[in-house]
C-alpha atoms as a PDB file:
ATOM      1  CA  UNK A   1      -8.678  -6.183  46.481  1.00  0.00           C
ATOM      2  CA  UNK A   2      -6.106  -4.161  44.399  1.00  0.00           C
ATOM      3  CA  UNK A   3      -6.380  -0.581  44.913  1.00  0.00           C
ATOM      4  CA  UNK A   4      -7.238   1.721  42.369  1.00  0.00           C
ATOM      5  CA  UNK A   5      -3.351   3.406  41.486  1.00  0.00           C
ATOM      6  CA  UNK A   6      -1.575  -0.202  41.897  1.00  0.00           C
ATOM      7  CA  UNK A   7      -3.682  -1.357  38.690  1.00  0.00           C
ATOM      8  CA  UNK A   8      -2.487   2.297  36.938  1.00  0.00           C
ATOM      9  CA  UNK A   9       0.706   1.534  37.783  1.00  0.00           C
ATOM     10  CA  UNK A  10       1.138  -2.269  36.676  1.00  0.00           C
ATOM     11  CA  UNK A  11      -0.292  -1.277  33.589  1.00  0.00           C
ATOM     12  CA  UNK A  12       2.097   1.644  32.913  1.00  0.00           C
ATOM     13  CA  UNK A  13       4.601  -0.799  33.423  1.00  0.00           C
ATOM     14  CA  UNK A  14       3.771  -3.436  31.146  1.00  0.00           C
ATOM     15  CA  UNK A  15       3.526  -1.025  28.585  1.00  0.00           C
ATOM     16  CA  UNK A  16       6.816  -0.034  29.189  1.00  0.00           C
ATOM     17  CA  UNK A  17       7.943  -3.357  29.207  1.00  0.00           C
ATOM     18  CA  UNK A  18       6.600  -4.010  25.734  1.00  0.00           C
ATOM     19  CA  UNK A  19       8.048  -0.407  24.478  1.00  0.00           C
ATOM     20  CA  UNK A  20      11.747  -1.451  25.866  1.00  0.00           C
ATOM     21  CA  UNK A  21      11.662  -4.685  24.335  1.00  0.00           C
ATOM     22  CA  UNK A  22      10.113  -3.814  21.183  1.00  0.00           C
ATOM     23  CA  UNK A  23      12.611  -1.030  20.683  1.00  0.00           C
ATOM     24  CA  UNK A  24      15.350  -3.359  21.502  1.00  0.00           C
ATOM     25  CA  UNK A  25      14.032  -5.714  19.182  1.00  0.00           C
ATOM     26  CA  UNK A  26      14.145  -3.379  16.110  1.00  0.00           C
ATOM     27  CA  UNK A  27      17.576  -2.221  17.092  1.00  0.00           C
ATOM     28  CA  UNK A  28      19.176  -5.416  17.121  1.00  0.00           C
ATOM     29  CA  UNK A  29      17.205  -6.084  13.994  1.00  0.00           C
ATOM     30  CA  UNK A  30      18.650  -3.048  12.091  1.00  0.00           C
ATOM     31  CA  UNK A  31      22.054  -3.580  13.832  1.00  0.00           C
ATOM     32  CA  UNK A  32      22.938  -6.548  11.684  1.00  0.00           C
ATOM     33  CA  UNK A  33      25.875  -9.293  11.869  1.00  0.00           C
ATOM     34  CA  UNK A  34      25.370 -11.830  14.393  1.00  0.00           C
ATOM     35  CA  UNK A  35      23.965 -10.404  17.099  1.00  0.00           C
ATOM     36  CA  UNK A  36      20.935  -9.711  14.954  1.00  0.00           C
ATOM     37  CA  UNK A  37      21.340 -13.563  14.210  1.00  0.00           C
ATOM     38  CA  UNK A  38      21.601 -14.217  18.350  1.00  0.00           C
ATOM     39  CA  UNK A  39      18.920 -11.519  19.717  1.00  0.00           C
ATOM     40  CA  UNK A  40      16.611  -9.741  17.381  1.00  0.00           C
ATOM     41  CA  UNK A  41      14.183 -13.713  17.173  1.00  0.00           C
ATOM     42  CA  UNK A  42      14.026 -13.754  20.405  1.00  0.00           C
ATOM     43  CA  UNK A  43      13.460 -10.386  21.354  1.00  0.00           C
ATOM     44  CA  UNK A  44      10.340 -10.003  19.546  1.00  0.00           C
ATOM     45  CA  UNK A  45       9.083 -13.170  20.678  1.00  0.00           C
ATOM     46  CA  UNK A  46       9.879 -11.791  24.062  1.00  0.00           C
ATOM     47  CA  UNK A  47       7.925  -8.395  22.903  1.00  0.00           C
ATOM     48  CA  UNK A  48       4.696 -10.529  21.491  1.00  0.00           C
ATOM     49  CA  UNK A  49       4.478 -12.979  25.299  1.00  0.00           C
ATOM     50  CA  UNK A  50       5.031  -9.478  26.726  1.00  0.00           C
ATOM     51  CA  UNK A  51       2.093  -7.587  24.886  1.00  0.00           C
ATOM     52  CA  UNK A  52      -0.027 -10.745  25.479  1.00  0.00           C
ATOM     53  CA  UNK A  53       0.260 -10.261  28.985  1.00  0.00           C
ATOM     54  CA  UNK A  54      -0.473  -7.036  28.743  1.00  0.00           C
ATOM     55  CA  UNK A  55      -3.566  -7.454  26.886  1.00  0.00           C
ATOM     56  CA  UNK A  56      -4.703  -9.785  28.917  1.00  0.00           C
ATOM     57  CA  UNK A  57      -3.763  -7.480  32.406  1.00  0.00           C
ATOM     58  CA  UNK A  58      -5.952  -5.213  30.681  1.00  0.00           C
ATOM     59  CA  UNK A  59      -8.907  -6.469  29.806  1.00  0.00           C
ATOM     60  CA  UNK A  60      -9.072  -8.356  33.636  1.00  0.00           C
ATOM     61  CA  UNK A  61      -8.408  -4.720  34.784  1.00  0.00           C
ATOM     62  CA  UNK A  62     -11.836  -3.047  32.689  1.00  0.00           C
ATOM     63  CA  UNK A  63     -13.315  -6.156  33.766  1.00  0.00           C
ATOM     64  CA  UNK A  64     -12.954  -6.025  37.423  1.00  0.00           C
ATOM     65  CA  UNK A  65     -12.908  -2.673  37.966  1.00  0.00           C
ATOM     66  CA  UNK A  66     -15.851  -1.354  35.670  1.00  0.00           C
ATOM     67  CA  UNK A  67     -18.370   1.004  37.353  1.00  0.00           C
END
């Protein structure tokens, strides 16, 4: 069974995750030219497969490990 402070941590990080990419998202977006054209599409649907993950990782996590 995962222990209590691995779930703490794989949640912080795909948190993180979805904070990096989201802020790299909105950069690219207000950056302009072409690599907005290239990156910013595909960063946020990077940033929306991320937060579903995350959602989901969370959810399991209150499920499972509800008292």
């Amino acid at each position: 069974m995962i222990s209590g402070i691995v779930v703490k941590i794989l949640s912080i990080f795909l948190l993180v995750a979805v904070g990096i990419v989201l802020l790299l998202g909105i950069g690219t977006l207000f950056k302009g030219g072409e690599t907005s054209k290239k990156y910013s599409n595909k960063l946020m649907q990077l940033r929306v497969l991320l937060q579903f993950i995350a959602i989901i990782a969370l959810v399991g996590f209150a499920y499972f490990f509800k008292n």
